[in-house]
C-alpha atoms as a PDB file:
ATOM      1  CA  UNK A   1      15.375   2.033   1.868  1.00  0.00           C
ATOM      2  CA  UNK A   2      14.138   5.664   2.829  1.00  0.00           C
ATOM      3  CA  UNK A   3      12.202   8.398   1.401  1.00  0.00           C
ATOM      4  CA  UNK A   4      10.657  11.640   2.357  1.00  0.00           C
ATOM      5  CA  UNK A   5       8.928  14.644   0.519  1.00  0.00           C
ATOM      6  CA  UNK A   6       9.995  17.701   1.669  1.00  0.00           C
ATOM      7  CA  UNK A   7       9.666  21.792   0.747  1.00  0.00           C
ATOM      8  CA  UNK A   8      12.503  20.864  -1.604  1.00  0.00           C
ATOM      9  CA  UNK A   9      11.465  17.716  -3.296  1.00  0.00           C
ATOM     10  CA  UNK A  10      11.668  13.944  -3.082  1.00  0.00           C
ATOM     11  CA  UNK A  11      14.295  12.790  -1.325  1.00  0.00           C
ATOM     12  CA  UNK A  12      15.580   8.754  -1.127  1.00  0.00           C
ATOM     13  CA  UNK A  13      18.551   6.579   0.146  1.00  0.00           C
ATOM     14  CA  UNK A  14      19.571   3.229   1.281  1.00  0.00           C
ATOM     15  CA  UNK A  15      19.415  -0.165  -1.089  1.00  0.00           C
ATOM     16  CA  UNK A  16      19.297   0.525  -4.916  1.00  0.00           C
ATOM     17  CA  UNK A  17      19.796  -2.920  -6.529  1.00  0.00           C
ATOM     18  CA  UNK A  18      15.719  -2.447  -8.382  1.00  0.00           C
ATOM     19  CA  UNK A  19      16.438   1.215  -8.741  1.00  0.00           C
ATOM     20  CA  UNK A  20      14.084   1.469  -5.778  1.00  0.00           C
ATOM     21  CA  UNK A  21      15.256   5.160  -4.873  1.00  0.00           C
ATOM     22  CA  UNK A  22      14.215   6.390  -8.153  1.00  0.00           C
ATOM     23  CA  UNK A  23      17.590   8.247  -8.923  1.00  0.00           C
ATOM     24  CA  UNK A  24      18.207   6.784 -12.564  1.00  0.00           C
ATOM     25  CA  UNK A  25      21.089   4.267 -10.970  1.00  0.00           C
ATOM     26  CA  UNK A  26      21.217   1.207  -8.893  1.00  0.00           C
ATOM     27  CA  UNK A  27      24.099   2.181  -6.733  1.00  0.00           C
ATOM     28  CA  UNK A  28      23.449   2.238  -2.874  1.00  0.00           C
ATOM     29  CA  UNK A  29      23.341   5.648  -0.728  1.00  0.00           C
ATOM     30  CA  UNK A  30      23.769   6.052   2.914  1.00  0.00           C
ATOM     31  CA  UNK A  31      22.536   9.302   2.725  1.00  0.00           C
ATOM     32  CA  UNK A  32      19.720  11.101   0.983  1.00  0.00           C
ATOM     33  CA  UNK A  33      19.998  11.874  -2.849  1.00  0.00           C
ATOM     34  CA  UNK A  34      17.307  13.757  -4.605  1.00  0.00           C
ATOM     35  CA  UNK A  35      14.714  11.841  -6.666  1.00  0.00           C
ATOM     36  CA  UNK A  36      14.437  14.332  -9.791  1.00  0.00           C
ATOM     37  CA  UNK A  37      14.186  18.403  -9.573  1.00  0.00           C
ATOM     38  CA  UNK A  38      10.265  18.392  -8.611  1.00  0.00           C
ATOM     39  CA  UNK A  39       8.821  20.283  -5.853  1.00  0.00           C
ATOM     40  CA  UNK A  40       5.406  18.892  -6.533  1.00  0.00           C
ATOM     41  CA  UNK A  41       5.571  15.314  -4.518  1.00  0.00           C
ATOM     42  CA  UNK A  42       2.613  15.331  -1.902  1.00  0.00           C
ATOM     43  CA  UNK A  43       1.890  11.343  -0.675  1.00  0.00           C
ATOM     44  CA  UNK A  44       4.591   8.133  -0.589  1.00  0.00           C
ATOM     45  CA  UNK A  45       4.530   4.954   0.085  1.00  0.00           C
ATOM     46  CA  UNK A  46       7.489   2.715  -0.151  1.00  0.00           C
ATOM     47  CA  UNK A  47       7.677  -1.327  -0.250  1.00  0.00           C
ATOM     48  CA  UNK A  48      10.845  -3.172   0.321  1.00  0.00           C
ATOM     49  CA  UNK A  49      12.279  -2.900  -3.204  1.00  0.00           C
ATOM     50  CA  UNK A  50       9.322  -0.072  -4.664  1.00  0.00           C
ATOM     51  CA  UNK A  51       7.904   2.867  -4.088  1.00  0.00           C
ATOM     52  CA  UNK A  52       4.376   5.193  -4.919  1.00  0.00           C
ATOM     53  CA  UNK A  53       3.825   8.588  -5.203  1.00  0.00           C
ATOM     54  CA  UNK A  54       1.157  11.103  -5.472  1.00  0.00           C
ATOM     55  CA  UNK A  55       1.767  14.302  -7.545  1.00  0.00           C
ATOM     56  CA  UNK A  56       0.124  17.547  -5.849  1.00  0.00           C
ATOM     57  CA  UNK A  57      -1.779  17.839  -9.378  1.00  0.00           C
ATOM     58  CA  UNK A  58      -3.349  14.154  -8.491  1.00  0.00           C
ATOM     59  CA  UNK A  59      -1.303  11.705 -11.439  1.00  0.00           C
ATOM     60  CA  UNK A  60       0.450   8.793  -9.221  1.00  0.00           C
ATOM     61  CA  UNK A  61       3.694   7.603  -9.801  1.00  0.00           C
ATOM     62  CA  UNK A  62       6.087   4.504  -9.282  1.00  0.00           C
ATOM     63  CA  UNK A  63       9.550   3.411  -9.711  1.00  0.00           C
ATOM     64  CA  UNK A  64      11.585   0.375  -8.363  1.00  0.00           C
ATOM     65  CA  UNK A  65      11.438  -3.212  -8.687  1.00  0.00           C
ATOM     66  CA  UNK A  66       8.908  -4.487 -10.988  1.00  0.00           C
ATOM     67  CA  UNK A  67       9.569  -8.588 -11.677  1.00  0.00           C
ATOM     68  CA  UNK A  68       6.085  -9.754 -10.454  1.00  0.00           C
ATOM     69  CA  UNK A  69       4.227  -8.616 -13.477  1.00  0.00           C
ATOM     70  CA  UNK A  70       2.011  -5.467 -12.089  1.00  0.00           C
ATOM     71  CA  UNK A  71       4.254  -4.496  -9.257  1.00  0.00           C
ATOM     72  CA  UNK A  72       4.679  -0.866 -10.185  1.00  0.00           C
ATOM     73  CA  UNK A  73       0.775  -0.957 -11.707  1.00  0.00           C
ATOM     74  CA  UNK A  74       2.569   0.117 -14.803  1.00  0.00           C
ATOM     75  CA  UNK A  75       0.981  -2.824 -17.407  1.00  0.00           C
ATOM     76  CA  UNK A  76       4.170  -4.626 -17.857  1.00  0.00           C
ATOM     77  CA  UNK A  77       7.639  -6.378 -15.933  1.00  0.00           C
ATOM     78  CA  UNK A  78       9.868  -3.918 -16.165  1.00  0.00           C
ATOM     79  CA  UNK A  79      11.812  -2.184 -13.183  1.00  0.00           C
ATOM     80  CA  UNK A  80      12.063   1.623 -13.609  1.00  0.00           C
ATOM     81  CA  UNK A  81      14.813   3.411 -11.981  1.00  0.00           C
ATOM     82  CA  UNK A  82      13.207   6.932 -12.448  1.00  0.00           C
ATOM     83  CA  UNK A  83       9.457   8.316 -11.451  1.00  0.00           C
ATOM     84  CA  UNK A  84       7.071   6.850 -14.401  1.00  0.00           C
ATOM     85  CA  UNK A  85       3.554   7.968 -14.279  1.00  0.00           C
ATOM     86  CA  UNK A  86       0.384   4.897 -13.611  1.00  0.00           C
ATOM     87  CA  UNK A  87      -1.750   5.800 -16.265  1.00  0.00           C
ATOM     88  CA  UNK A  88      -3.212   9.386 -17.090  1.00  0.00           C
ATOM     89  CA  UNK A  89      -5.264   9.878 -14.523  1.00  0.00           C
ATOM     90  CA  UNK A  90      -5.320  12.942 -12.128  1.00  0.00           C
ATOM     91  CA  UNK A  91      -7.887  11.556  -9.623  1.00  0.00           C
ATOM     92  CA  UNK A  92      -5.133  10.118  -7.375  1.00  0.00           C
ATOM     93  CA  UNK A  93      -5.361  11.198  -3.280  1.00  0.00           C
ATOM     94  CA  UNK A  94      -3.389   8.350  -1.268  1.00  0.00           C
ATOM     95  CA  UNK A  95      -1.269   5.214  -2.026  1.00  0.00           C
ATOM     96  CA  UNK A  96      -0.316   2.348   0.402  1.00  0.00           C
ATOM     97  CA  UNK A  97       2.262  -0.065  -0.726  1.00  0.00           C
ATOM     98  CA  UNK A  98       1.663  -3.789  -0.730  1.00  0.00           C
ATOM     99  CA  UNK A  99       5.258  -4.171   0.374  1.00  0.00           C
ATOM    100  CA  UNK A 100       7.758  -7.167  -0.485  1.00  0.00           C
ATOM    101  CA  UNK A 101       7.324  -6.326  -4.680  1.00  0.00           C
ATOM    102  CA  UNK A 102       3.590  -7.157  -4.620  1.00  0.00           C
ATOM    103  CA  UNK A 103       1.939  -4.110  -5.697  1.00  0.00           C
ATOM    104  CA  UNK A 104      -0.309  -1.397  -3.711  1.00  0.00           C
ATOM    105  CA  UNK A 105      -3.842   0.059  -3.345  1.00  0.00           C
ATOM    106  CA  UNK A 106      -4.291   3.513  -3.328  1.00  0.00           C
ATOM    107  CA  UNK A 107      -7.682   5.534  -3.307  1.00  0.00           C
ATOM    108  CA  UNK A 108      -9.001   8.508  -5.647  1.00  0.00           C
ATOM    109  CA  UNK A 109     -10.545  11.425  -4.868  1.00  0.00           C
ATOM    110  CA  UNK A 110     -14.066   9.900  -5.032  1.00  0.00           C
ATOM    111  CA  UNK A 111     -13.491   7.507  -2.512  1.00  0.00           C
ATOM    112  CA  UNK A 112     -13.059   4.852  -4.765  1.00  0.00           C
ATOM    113  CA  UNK A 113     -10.575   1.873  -3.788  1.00  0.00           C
ATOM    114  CA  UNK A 114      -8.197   0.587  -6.470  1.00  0.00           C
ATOM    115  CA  UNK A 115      -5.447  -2.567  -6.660  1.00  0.00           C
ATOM    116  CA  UNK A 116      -2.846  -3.738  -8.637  1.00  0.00           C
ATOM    117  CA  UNK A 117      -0.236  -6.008  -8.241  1.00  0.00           C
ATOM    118  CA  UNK A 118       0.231 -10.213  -7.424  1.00  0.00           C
ATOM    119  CA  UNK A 119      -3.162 -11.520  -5.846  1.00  0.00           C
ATOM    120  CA  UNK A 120      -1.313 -14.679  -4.481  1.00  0.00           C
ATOM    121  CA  UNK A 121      -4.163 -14.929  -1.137  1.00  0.00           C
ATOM    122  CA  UNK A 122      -7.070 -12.471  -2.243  1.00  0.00           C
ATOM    123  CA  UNK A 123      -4.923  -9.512  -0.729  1.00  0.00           C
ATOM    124  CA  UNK A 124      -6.124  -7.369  -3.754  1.00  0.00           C
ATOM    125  CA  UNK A 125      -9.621  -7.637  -3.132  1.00  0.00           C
ATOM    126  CA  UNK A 126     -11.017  -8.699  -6.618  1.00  0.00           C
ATOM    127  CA  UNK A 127     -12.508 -11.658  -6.207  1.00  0.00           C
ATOM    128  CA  UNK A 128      -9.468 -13.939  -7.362  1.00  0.00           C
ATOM    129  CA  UNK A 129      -6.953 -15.397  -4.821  1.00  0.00           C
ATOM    130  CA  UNK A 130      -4.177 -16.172  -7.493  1.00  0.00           C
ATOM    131  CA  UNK A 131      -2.889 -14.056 -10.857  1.00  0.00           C
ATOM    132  CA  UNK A 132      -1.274 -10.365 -11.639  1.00  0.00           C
ATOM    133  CA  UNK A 133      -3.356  -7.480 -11.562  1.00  0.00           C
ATOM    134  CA  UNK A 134      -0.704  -5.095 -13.944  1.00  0.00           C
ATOM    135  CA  UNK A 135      -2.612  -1.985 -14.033  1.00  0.00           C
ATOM    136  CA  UNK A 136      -5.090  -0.582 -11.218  1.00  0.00           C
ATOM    137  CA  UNK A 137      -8.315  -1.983 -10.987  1.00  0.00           C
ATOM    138  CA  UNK A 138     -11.678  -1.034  -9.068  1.00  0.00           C
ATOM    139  CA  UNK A 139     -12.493  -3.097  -5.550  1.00  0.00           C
ATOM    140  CA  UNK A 140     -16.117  -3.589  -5.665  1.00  0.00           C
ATOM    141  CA  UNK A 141     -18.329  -0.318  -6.323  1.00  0.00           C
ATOM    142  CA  UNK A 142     -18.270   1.652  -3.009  1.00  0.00           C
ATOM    143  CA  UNK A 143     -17.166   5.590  -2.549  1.00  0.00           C
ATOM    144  CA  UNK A 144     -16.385   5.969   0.910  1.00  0.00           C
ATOM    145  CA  UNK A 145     -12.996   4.314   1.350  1.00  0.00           C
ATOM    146  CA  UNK A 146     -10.924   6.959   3.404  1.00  0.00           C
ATOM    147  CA  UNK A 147      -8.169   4.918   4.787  1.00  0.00           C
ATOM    148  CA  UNK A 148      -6.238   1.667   4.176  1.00  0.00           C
ATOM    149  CA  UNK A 149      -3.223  -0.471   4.964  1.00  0.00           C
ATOM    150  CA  UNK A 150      -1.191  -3.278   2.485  1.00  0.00           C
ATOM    151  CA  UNK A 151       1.217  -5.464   3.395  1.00  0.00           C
ATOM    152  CA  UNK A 152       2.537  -8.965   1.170  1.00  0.00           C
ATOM    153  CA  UNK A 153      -0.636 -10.813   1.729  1.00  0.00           C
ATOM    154  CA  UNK A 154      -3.531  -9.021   3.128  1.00  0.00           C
ATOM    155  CA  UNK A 155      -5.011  -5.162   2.987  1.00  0.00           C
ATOM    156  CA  UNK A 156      -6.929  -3.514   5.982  1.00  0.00           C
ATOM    157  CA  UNK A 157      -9.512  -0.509   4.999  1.00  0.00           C
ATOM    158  CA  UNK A 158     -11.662   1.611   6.767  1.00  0.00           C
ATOM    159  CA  UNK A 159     -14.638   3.808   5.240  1.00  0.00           C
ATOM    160  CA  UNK A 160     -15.794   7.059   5.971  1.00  0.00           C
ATOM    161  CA  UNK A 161     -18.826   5.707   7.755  1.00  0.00           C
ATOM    162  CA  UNK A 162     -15.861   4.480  10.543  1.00  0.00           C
ATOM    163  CA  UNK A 163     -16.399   0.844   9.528  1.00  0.00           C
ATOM    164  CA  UNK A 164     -13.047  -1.508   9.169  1.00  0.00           C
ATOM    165  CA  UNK A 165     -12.900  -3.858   6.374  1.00  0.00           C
ATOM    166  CA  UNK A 166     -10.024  -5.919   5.629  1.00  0.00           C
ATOM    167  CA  UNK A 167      -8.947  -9.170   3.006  1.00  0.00           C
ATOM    168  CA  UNK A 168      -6.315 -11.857   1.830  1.00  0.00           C
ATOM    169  CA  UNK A 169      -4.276 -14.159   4.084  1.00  0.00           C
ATOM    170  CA  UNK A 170      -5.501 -14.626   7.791  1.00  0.00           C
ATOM    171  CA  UNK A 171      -2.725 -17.210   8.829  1.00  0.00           C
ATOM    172  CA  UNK A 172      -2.674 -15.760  12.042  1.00  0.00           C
ATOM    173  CA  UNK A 173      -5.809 -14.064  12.536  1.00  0.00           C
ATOM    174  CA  UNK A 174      -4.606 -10.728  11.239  1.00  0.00           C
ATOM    175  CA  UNK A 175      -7.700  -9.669   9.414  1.00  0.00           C
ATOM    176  CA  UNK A 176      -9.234  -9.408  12.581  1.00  0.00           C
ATOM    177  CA  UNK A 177     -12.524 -11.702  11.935  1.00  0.00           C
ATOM    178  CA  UNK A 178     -12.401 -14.234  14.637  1.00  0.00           C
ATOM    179  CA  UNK A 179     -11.223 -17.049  12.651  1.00  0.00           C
ATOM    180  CA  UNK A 180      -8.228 -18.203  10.350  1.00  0.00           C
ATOM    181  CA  UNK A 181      -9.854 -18.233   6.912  1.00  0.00           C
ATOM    182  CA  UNK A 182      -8.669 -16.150   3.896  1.00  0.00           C
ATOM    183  CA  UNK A 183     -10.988 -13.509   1.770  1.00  0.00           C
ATOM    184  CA  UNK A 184     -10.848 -12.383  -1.161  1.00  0.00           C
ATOM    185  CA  UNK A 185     -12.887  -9.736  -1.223  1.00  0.00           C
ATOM    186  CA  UNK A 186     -13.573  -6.824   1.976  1.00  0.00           C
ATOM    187  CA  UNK A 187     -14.976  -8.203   4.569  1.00  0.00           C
ATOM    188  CA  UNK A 188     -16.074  -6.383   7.337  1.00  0.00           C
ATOM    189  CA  UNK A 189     -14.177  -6.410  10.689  1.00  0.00           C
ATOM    190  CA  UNK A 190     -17.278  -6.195  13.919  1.00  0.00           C
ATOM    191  CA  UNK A 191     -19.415  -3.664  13.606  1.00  0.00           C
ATOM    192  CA  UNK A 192     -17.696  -1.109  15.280  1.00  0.00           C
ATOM    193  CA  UNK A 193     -17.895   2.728  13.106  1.00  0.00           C
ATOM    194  CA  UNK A 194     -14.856   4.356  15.447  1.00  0.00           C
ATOM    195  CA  UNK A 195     -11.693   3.262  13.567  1.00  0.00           C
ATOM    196  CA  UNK A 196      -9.558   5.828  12.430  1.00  0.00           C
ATOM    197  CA  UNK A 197      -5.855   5.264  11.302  1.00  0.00           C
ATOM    198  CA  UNK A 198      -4.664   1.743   9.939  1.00  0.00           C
ATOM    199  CA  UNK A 199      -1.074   0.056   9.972  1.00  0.00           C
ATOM    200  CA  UNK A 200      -0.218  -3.833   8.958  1.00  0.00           C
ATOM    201  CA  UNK A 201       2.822  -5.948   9.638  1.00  0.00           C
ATOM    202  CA  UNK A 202       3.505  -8.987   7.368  1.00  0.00           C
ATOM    203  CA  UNK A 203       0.954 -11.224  10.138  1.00  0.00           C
ATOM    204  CA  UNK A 204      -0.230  -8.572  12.270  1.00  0.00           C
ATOM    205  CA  UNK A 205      -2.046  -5.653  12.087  1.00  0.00           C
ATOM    206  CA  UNK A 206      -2.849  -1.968  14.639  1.00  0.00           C
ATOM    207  CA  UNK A 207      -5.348   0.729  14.796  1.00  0.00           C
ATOM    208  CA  UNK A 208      -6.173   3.298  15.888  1.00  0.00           C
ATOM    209  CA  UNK A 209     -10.066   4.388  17.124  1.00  0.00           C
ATOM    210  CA  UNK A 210     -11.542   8.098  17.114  1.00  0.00           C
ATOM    211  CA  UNK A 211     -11.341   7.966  21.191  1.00  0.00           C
ATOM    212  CA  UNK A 212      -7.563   8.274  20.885  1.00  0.00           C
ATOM    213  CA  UNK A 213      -6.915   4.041  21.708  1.00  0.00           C
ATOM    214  CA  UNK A 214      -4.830   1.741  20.091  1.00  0.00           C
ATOM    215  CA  UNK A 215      -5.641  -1.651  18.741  1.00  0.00           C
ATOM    216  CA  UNK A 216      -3.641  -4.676  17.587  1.00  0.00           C
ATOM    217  CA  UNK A 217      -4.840  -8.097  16.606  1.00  0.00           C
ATOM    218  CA  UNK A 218      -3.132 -11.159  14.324  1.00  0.00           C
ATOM    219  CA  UNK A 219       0.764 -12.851  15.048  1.00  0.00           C
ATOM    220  CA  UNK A 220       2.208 -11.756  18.478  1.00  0.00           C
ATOM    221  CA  UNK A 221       5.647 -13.535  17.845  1.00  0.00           C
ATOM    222  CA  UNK A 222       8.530 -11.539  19.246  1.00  0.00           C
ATOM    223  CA  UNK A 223       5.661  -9.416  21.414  1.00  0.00           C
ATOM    224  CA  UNK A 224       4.753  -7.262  18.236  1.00  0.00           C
ATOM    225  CA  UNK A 225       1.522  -6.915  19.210  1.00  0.00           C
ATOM    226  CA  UNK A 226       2.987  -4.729  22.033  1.00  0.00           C
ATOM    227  CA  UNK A 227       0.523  -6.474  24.767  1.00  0.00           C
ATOM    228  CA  UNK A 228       2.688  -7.077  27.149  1.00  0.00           C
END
Protein backbone atom coordinates (compact mmCIF):
# COMPACT_ATOMS: atom_id res chain seq x y z
CA UNK A 1 0.00 0.00 0.00
CA UNK A 2 0.68 3.87 -0.45
CA UNK A 3 0.47 6.96 1.47
CA UNK A 4 1.45 10.54 1.28
CA UNK A 5 0.76 13.81 3.33
CA UNK A 6 0.06 16.51 1.33
CA UNK A 7 -1.27 20.49 1.62
CA UNK A 8 -4.63 18.73 1.67
CA UNK A 9 -4.29 15.90 4.07
CA UNK A 10 -3.42 12.23 4.33
CA UNK A 11 -3.85 10.49 1.49
CA UNK A 12 -3.69 6.27 1.10
CA UNK A 13 -4.45 3.43 -1.46
CA UNK A 14 -3.64 -0.01 -2.47
CA UNK A 15 -4.33 -3.34 -0.10
CA UNK A 16 -6.95 -2.82 2.72
CA UNK A 17 -7.58 -6.34 4.11
CA UNK A 18 -6.03 -4.87 8.07
CA UNK A 19 -7.63 -1.56 7.33
CA UNK A 20 -4.04 -0.54 6.62
CA UNK A 21 -5.13 2.73 4.64
CA UNK A 22 -6.86 4.05 7.57
CA UNK A 23 -10.19 4.89 5.67
CA UNK A 24 -12.72 3.15 8.20
CA UNK A 25 -13.12 0.02 5.51
CA UNK A 26 -11.12 -2.87 4.34
CA UNK A 27 -11.95 -2.61 0.71
CA UNK A 28 -8.93 -2.21 -1.75
CA UNK A 29 -8.22 1.20 -3.79
CA UNK A 30 -6.19 1.64 -6.84
CA UNK A 31 -6.19 5.09 -6.37
CA UNK A 32 -5.77 7.50 -3.51
CA UNK A 33 -8.70 8.00 -0.95
CA UNK A 34 -8.39 10.46 1.83
CA UNK A 35 -7.48 9.22 5.33
CA UNK A 36 -9.94 11.55 7.47
CA UNK A 37 -10.56 15.54 6.87
CA UNK A 38 -7.14 16.64 8.71
CA UNK A 39 -4.71 18.97 7.31
CA UNK A 40 -2.42 18.53 10.25
CA UNK A 41 -0.37 15.14 9.17
CA UNK A 42 3.47 16.07 9.14
CA UNK A 43 5.72 12.49 9.29
CA UNK A 44 4.60 8.68 7.94
CA UNK A 45 5.83 5.67 7.95
CA UNK A 46 4.09 2.70 6.53
CA UNK A 47 4.83 -1.24 7.08
CA UNK A 48 3.39 -3.85 4.87
CA UNK A 49 -0.04 -4.14 6.52
CA UNK A 50 0.43 -0.68 9.12
CA UNK A 51 1.14 2.55 9.17
CA UNK A 52 2.55 5.71 11.74
CA UNK A 53 1.97 9.11 11.81
CA UNK A 54 3.10 12.24 13.37
CA UNK A 55 0.55 15.06 14.05
CA UNK A 56 2.09 18.70 13.37
CA UNK A 57 1.03 19.33 17.20
CA UNK A 58 3.58 16.26 18.10
CA UNK A 59 0.74 13.21 19.33
CA UNK A 60 1.64 10.04 16.97
CA UNK A 61 -0.77 7.99 15.47
CA UNK A 62 -1.41 4.39 13.98
CA UNK A 63 -3.90 2.38 12.21
CA UNK A 64 -3.74 -1.03 10.33
CA UNK A 65 -3.02 -4.46 11.20
CA UNK A 66 -2.46 -5.10 14.75
CA UNK A 67 -2.44 -9.25 15.44
CA UNK A 68 1.11 -9.38 16.97
CA UNK A 69 0.16 -7.92 20.26
CA UNK A 70 1.92 -4.23 20.20
CA UNK A 71 1.99 -3.77 16.49
CA UNK A 72 0.23 -0.44 16.37
CA UNK A 73 2.01 0.46 20.05
CA UNK A 74 -1.57 0.87 21.03
CA UNK A 75 -1.50 -1.65 24.44
CA UNK A 76 -3.64 -4.26 22.97
CA UNK A 77 -4.42 -6.80 19.54
CA UNK A 78 -6.72 -5.05 17.90
CA UNK A 79 -6.52 -3.77 14.15
CA UNK A 80 -7.86 -0.20 13.74
CA UNK A 81 -9.14 0.85 10.48
CA UNK A 82 -9.13 4.65 11.35
CA UNK A 83 -6.12 7.04 12.84
CA UNK A 84 -6.05 6.14 16.81
CA UNK A 85 -3.74 8.17 18.84
CA UNK A 86 -0.33 6.11 20.86
CA UNK A 87 -0.79 7.44 24.09
CA UNK A 88 -1.14 11.24 25.12
CA UNK A 89 1.91 12.39 24.47
CA UNK A 90 2.84 15.46 22.27
CA UNK A 91 6.65 14.94 22.28
CA UNK A 92 6.52 12.91 19.03
CA UNK A 93 9.16 14.20 15.97
CA UNK A 94 9.76 11.01 13.61
CA UNK A 95 8.48 7.39 13.26
CA UNK A 96 10.08 4.49 11.25
CA UNK A 97 8.06 1.42 10.77
CA UNK A 98 9.34 -2.00 11.72
CA UNK A 99 7.62 -3.29 8.61
CA UNK A 100 5.97 -6.89 8.07
CA UNK A 101 3.29 -6.15 11.35
CA UNK A 102 6.17 -5.94 13.86
CA UNK A 103 5.92 -2.61 15.29
CA UNK A 104 8.21 0.70 14.87
CA UNK A 105 10.62 3.07 16.68
CA UNK A 106 10.15 6.51 16.45
CA UNK A 107 12.10 9.38 18.34
CA UNK A 108 10.79 12.49 20.50
CA UNK A 109 11.73 15.75 20.49
CA UNK A 110 14.47 15.23 23.13
CA UNK A 111 16.30 12.88 21.23
CA UNK A 112 15.10 10.11 23.02
CA UNK A 113 14.68 6.62 21.12
CA UNK A 114 11.51 4.62 21.76
CA UNK A 115 10.16 0.83 20.58
CA UNK A 116 7.27 -1.09 20.53
CA UNK A 117 6.20 -3.96 18.88
CA UNK A 118 7.39 -8.09 18.59
CA UNK A 119 11.15 -8.36 19.81
CA UNK A 120 11.48 -11.84 18.06
CA UNK A 121 15.78 -11.15 17.46
CA UNK A 122 16.54 -8.05 19.81
CA UNK A 123 15.34 -5.72 16.85
CA UNK A 124 13.68 -3.47 19.57
CA UNK A 125 16.64 -2.75 21.42
CA UNK A 126 15.56 -3.56 25.08
CA UNK A 127 17.57 -5.98 26.18
CA UNK A 128 15.17 -9.05 25.40
CA UNK A 129 15.42 -11.02 22.09
CA UNK A 130 11.85 -12.63 22.39
CA UNK A 131 8.21 -11.10 23.74
CA UNK A 132 5.69 -8.03 22.73
CA UNK A 133 6.55 -4.68 23.60
CA UNK A 134 2.53 -3.22 23.29
CA UNK A 135 3.10 0.29 24.14
CA UNK A 136 6.41 2.43 23.45
CA UNK A 137 9.18 1.97 25.58
CA UNK A 138 12.62 3.88 26.20
CA UNK A 139 16.02 2.28 24.42
CA UNK A 140 18.63 2.78 26.93
CA UNK A 141 19.00 6.50 28.38
CA UNK A 142 20.71 8.53 25.58
CA UNK A 143 19.32 12.03 23.94
CA UNK A 144 20.98 12.34 20.80
CA UNK A 145 19.25 9.86 18.51
CA UNK A 146 18.54 11.93 15.24
CA UNK A 147 17.98 9.28 12.72
CA UNK A 148 16.95 5.61 12.40
CA UNK A 149 15.83 2.77 10.17
CA UNK A 150 13.39 -0.59 11.11
CA UNK A 151 12.79 -3.30 9.18
CA UNK A 152 11.19 -7.13 10.50
CA UNK A 153 14.24 -8.02 12.42
CA UNK A 154 16.81 -5.45 13.00
CA UNK A 155 16.87 -1.35 13.50
CA UNK A 156 19.84 0.90 12.27
CA UNK A 157 20.33 4.44 14.24
CA UNK A 158 22.54 7.14 14.01
CA UNK A 159 23.13 9.99 16.75
CA UNK A 160 23.68 13.46 16.48
CA UNK A 161 27.33 13.06 17.33
CA UNK A 162 27.37 11.21 13.50
CA UNK A 163 27.92 7.81 15.14
CA UNK A 164 25.84 4.63 13.58
CA UNK A 165 24.42 2.20 15.91
CA UNK A 166 22.36 -0.60 14.90
CA UNK A 167 20.60 -4.13 16.64
CA UNK A 168 18.57 -7.48 16.20
CA UNK A 169 19.16 -10.15 13.53
CA UNK A 170 22.61 -10.09 11.64
CA UNK A 171 21.93 -13.28 9.44
CA UNK A 172 23.69 -11.76 6.80
CA UNK A 173 25.85 -9.25 8.22
CA UNK A 174 23.37 -6.43 7.91
CA UNK A 175 24.10 -4.66 11.13
CA UNK A 176 27.24 -3.85 9.73
CA UNK A 177 29.67 -5.19 12.69
CA UNK A 178 31.97 -7.54 10.97
CA UNK A 179 30.46 -10.65 12.10
CA UNK A 180 27.07 -12.68 12.04
CA UNK A 181 25.94 -12.42 15.66
CA UNK A 182 22.61 -10.88 16.83
CA UNK A 183 22.23 -7.81 19.53
CA UNK A 184 19.92 -6.90 21.45
CA UNK A 185 20.71 -3.80 22.43
CA UNK A 186 22.66 -0.67 20.07
CA UNK A 187 25.70 -1.50 19.25
CA UNK A 188 27.90 0.68 17.64
CA UNK A 189 28.79 0.29 13.91
CA UNK A 190 33.09 1.48 13.49
CA UNK A 191 33.81 4.48 14.74
CA UNK A 192 33.12 6.55 11.99
CA UNK A 193 30.92 10.19 13.17
CA UNK A 194 29.95 11.04 9.21
CA UNK A 195 26.71 9.05 8.72
CA UNK A 196 23.84 10.88 7.79
CA UNK A 197 20.59 9.29 6.31
CA UNK A 198 19.66 5.52 7.07
CA UNK A 199 17.52 2.92 4.96
CA UNK A 200 17.14 -1.09 5.73
CA UNK A 201 15.93 -3.92 3.56
CA UNK A 202 14.63 -7.13 5.26
CA UNK A 203 18.80 -8.46 5.19
CA UNK A 204 20.45 -5.50 3.98
CA UNK A 205 20.94 -2.21 4.86
CA UNK A 206 22.36 1.67 2.94
CA UNK A 207 23.61 4.95 4.05
CA UNK A 208 24.33 7.69 3.39
CA UNK A 209 27.66 9.85 4.84
CA UNK A 210 27.84 13.82 5.26
CA UNK A 211 30.45 13.82 2.11
CA UNK A 212 27.49 13.08 -0.16
CA UNK A 213 28.56 8.87 -0.57
CA UNK A 214 26.53 6.02 -0.38
CA UNK A 215 26.99 2.92 1.65
CA UNK A 216 25.51 -0.59 1.66
CA UNK A 217 26.50 -3.60 3.68
CA UNK A 218 24.47 -7.11 4.72
CA UNK A 219 22.58 -9.75 1.90
CA UNK A 220 23.59 -8.94 -1.76
CA UNK A 221 21.14 -11.61 -3.26
CA UNK A 222 19.57 -10.41 -6.48
CA UNK A 223 22.55 -7.49 -6.54
CA UNK A 224 20.58 -5.32 -3.90
CA UNK A 225 23.44 -4.06 -2.58
CA UNK A 226 23.78 -2.23 -5.96
CA UNK A 227 27.75 -3.12 -6.13
CA UNK A 228 27.94 -4.18 -9.22
Amino acid sequence: FGVVATNSGLWAWGQNSSGTLGINNTTNYSSPMHVGTLTTWSKLAGGSSSAFAIKTDGTMWSWGYNGNPGALGLNDATPRSSPSQIGALTTWSKVFSGAYRNGAIAIKTDGTLWAWGTTSFGQLGNGYSTGYIRSPIQIGALTNWSEAAATASFSLAVKTDGTLWSWGQNSSGQLGLGNLTNYSSPVQVGALTTWFKLAAGSISSIALKTDGTLWSWGSNATGRLGLG
